[in-house]
Protein backbone atom coordinates (compact mmCIF):
# COMPACT_ATOMS: atom_id res chain seq x y z
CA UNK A 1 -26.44 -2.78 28.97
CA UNK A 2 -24.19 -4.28 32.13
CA UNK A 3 -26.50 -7.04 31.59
CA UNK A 4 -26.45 -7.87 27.95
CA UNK A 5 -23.88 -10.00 26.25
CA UNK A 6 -23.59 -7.00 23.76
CA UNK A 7 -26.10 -4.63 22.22
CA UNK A 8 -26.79 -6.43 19.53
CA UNK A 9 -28.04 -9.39 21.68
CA UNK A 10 -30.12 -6.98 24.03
CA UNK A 11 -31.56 -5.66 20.40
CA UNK A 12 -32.39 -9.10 19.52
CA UNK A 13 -34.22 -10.30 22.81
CA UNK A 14 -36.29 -7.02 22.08
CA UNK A 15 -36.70 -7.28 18.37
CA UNK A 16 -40.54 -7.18 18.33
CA UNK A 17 -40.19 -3.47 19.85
CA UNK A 18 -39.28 -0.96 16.69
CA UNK A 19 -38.38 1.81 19.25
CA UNK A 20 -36.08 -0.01 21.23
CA UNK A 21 -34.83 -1.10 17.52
CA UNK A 22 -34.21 2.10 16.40
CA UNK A 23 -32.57 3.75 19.25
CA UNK A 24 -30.30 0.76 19.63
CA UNK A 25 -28.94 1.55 16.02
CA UNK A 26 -28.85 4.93 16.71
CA UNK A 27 -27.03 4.39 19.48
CA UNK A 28 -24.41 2.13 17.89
CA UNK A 29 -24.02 4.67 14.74
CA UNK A 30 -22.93 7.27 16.94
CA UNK A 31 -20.44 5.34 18.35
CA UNK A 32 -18.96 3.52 16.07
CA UNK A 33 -18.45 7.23 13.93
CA UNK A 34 -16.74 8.68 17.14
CA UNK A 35 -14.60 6.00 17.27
CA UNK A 36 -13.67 6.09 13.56
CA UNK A 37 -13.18 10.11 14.60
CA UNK A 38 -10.59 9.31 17.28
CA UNK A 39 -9.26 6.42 15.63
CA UNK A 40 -5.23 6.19 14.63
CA UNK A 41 -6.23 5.53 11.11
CA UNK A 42 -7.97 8.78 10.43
CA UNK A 43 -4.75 10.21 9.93
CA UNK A 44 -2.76 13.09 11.66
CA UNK A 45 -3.62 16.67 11.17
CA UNK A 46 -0.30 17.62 10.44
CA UNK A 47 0.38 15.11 7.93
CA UNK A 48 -2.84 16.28 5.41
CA UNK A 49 -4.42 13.61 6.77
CA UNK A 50 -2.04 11.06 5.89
CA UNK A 51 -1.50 7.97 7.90
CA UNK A 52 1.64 7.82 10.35
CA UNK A 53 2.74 4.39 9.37
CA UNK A 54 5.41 3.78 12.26
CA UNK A 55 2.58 4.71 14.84
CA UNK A 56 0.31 1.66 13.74
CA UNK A 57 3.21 -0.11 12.61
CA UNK A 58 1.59 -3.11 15.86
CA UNK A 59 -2.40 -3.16 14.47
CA UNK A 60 -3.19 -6.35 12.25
CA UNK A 61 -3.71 -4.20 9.62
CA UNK A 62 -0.76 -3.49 8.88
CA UNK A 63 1.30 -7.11 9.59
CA UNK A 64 -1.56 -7.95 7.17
CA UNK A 65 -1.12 -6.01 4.03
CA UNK A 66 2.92 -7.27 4.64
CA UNK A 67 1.49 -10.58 4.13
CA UNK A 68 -0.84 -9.49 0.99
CA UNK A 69 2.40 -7.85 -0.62
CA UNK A 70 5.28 -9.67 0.10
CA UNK A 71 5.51 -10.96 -3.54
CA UNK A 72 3.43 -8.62 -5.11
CA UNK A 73 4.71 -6.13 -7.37
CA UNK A 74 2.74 -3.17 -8.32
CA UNK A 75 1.68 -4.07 -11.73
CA UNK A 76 -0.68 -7.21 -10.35
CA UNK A 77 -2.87 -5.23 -8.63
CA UNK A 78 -5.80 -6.18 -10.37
CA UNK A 79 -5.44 -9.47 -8.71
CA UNK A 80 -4.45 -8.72 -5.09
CA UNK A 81 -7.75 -9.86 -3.16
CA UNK A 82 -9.02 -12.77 -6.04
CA UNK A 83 -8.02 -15.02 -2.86
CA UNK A 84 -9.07 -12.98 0.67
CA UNK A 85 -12.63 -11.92 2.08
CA UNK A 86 -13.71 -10.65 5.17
CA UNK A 87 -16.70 -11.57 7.15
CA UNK A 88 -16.52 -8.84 9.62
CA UNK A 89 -18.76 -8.40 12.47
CA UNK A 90 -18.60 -4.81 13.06
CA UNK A 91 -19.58 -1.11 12.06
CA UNK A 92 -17.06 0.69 11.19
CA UNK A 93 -14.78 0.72 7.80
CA UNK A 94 -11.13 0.40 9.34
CA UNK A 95 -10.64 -2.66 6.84
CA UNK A 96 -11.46 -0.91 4.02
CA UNK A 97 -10.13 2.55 4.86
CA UNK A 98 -6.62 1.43 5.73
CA UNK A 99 -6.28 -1.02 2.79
CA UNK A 100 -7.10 2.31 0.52
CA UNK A 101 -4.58 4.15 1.88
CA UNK A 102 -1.61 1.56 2.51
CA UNK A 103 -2.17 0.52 -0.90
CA UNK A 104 -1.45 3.85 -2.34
CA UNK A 105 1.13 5.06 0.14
CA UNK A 106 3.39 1.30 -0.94
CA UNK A 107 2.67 0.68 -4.15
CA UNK A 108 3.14 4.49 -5.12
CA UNK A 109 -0.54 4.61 -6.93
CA UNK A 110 -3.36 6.95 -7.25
CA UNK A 111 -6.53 7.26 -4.83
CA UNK A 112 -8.53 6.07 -8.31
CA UNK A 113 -6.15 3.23 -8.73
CA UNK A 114 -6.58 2.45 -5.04
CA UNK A 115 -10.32 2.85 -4.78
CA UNK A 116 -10.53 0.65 -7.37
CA UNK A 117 -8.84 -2.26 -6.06
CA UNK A 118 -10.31 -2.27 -2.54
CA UNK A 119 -13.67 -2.25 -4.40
CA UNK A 120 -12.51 -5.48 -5.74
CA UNK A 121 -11.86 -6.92 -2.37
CA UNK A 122 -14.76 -8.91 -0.62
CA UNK A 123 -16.31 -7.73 2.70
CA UNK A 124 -19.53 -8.65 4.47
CA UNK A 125 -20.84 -6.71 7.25
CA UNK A 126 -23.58 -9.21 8.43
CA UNK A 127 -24.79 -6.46 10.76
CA UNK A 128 -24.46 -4.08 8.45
CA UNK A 129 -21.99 -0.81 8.26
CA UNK A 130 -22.26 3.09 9.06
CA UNK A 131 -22.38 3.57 5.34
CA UNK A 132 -20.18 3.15 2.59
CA UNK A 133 -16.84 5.50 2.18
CA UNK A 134 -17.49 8.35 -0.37
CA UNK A 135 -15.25 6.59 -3.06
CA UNK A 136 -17.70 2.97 -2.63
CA UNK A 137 -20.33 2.23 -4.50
CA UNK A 138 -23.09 4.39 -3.25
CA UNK A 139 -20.88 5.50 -0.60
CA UNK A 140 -21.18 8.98 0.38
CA UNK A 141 -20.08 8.75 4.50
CA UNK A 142 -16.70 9.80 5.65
CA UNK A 143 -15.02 8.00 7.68
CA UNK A 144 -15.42 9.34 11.36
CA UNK A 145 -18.42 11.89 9.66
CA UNK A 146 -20.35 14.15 12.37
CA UNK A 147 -23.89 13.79 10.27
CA UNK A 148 -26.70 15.68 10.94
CA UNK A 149 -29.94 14.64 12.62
CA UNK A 150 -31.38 13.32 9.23
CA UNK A 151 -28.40 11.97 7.89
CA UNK A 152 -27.70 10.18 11.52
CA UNK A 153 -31.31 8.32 10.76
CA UNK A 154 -30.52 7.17 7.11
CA UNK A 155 -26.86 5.73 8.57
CA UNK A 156 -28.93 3.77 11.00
CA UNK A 157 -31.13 2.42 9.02
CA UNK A 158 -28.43 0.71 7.79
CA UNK A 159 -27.46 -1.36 10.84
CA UNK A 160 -29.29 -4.69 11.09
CA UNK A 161 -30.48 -6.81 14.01
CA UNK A 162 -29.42 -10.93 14.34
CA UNK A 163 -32.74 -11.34 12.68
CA UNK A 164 -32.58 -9.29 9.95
CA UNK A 165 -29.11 -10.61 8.96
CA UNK A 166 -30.99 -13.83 8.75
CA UNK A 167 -33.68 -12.62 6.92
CA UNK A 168 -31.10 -11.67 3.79
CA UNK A 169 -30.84 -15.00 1.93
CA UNK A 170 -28.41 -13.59 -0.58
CA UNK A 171 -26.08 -12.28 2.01
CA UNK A 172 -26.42 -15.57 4.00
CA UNK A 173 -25.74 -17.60 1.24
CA UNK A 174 -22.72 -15.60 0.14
CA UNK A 175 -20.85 -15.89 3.81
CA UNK A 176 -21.86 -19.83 3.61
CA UNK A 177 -20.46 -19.91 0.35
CA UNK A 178 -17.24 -18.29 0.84
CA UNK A 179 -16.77 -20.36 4.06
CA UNK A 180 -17.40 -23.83 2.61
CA UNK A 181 -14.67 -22.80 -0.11
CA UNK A 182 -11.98 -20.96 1.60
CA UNK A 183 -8.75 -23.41 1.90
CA UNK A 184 -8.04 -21.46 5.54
CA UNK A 185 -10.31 -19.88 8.14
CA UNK A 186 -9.06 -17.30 10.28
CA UNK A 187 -10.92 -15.85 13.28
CA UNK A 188 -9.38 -12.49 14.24
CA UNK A 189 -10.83 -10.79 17.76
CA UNK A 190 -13.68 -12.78 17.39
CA UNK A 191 -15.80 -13.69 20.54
CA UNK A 192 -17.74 -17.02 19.05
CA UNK A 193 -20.47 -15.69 20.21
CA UNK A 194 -23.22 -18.23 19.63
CA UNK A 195 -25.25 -15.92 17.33
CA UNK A 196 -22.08 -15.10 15.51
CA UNK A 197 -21.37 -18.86 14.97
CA UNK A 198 -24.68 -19.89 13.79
CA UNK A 199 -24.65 -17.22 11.22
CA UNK A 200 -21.19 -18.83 9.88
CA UNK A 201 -22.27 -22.33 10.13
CA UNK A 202 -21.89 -24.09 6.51
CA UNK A 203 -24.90 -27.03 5.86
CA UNK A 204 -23.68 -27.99 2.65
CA UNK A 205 -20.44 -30.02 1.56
CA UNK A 206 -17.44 -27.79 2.13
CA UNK A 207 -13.78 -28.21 0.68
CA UNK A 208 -11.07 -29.74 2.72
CA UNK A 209 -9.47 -26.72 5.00
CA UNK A 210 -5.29 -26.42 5.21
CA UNK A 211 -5.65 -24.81 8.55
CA UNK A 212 -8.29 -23.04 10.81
CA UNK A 213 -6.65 -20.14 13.54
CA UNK A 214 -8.41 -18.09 15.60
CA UNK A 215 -7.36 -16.01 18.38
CA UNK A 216 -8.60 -16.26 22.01
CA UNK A 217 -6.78 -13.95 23.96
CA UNK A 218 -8.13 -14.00 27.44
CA UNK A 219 -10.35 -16.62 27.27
CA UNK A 220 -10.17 -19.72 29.78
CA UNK A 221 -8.51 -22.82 28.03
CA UNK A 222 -11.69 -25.03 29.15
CA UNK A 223 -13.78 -22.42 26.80
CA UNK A 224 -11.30 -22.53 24.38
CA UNK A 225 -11.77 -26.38 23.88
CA UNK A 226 -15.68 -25.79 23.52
CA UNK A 227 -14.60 -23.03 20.90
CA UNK A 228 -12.25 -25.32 18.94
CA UNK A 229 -15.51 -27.87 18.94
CA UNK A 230 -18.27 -25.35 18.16
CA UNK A 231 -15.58 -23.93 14.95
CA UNK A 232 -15.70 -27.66 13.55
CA UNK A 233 -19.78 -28.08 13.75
CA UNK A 234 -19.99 -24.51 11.90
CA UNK A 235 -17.16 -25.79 9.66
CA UNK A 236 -19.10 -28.78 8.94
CA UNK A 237 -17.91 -32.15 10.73
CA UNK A 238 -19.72 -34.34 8.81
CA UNK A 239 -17.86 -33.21 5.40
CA UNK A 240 -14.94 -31.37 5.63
CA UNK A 241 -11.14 -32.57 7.47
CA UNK A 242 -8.83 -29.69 8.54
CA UNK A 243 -5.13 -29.71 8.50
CA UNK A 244 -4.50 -27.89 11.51
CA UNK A 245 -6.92 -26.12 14.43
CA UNK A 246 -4.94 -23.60 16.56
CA UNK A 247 -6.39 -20.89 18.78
CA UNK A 248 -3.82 -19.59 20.56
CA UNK A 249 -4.12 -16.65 23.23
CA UNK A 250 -2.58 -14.20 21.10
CA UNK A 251 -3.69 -10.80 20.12
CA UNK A 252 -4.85 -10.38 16.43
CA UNK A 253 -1.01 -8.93 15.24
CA UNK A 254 0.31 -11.90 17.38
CA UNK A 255 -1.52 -14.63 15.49
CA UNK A 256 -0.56 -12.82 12.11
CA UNK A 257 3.22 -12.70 12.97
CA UNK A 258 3.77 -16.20 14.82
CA UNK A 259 1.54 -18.10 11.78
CA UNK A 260 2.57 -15.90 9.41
CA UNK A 261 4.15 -18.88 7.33
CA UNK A 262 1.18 -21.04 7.93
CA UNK A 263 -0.62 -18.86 6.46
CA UNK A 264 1.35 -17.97 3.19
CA UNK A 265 1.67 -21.37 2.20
């Protein structure tokens, strides 16, 4: 692995060999459930399991769902996420998880009433997830779960390889679709990797985009002018204008906080 890129490009230079395959996803679902285990947002023993707020008060998460309810008010619920979606490249459910619980904890709701919002909210997990949270469709894997032998095969089953990804046309065409009509693009810890932005890249006429961010926290300003050039081919040069391009070395909260305005408008 000190060689590869990431594990997911190691898994894809040795996709025709199903036991390097399958011990690749094994690999990555037990990972990415121990670090759901020791994650902040599992929440504290001695709180029931209840999130300490003022302890993540510095993840995006949580200068996000400021943004998402700065107007809100409880009763328009049903309507919080007709506007977001997530393309996220990784495992685990933080996203989803926190959003469950910082919805009920603010707006003073029930977990149904919660559940059932998030489920409203689009998110793609290109590479696929370590199962769905017990209260998700189908979902029957705790977050940070300790499965058994069997149950450890059926979660990684449920990873997927660059070339699987590609292989699901509805998926594909769902990210491509959501892209080319999003009004703003925002790249949060991203690493535009080249598989990554291939996967995003729109071929069809997209609408005009208000402003594109992305973060690029320690990454060399010549790279970060390839970057800003590779983000307009996937946008789609040849069709779309944007407003504004930043990618600022900032840290995911960072980029939330300083563009926080951008963004709202």
């Amino acid at each position: 692995m000190p060689q590869a890129i990431s594990i997911d490009n190691f898994m894809h230079t040795h996709s025709h060999d199903e036991n390097i395959i399958l011990m690749g996803k094994l690999g990555i679902a037990v990972c990415i459930l121990e670090a759901e285990r020791t994650s902040s947002l599992r929440g504290d023993k001695d709180r029931d399991g209840k999130l300490n707020y003022g302890s993540i008060k510095e993840s995006w998460h949580a200068t996000f769902v400021k943004m998402l309810l700065e107007n809100t008010q409880a009763k328009a619920i049903d309507s919080l996420f007709d506007n977001v979606s997530f393309i996220t490249f990784n495992y685990d459910r933080c996203i989803e998880l926190y959003l469950e619980k910082a919805l009920q904890n603010y707006l003073l709701i029930s977990e149904q009433e919660a559940h059932k919002a998030v489920n409203k909210l689009t998110v793609i997990h290109p590479y696929g997830q370590v199962g769905s949270l017990p209260w998700q469709p189908s979902g029957r894997v705790k977050f940070g779960a300790e499965p058994q032998a069997t149950e450890l095969l059926e979660i990684a089953r449920q990873i997927r390889t660059f070339t699987e990804r590609v292989e699901d046309e509805a998926m594909m065409a769902r990210i491509h679709s959501l892209i080319a009509e999003a009004e703003q693009v925002i790249y949060l810890g991203f690493s535009y990797g080249t598989m990554n932005l291939e996967l995003l890249t729109v071929a069809g006429k997209a609408k005009r985009k208000s402003v594109v961010l992305g973060t690029t926290i320690g990454i060399a300003e010549p790279n970060r002018n390839v970057i800003a050039s590779d983000i307009q081919n996937s946008i789609g040069p040849d069709y779309v204008s944007i407003g504004k391009i930043a990618l600022p070395a900032l840290t995911c909260n960072d980029l939330l906080h300083q563009y926080w305005r951008v963004i709202a408008r």
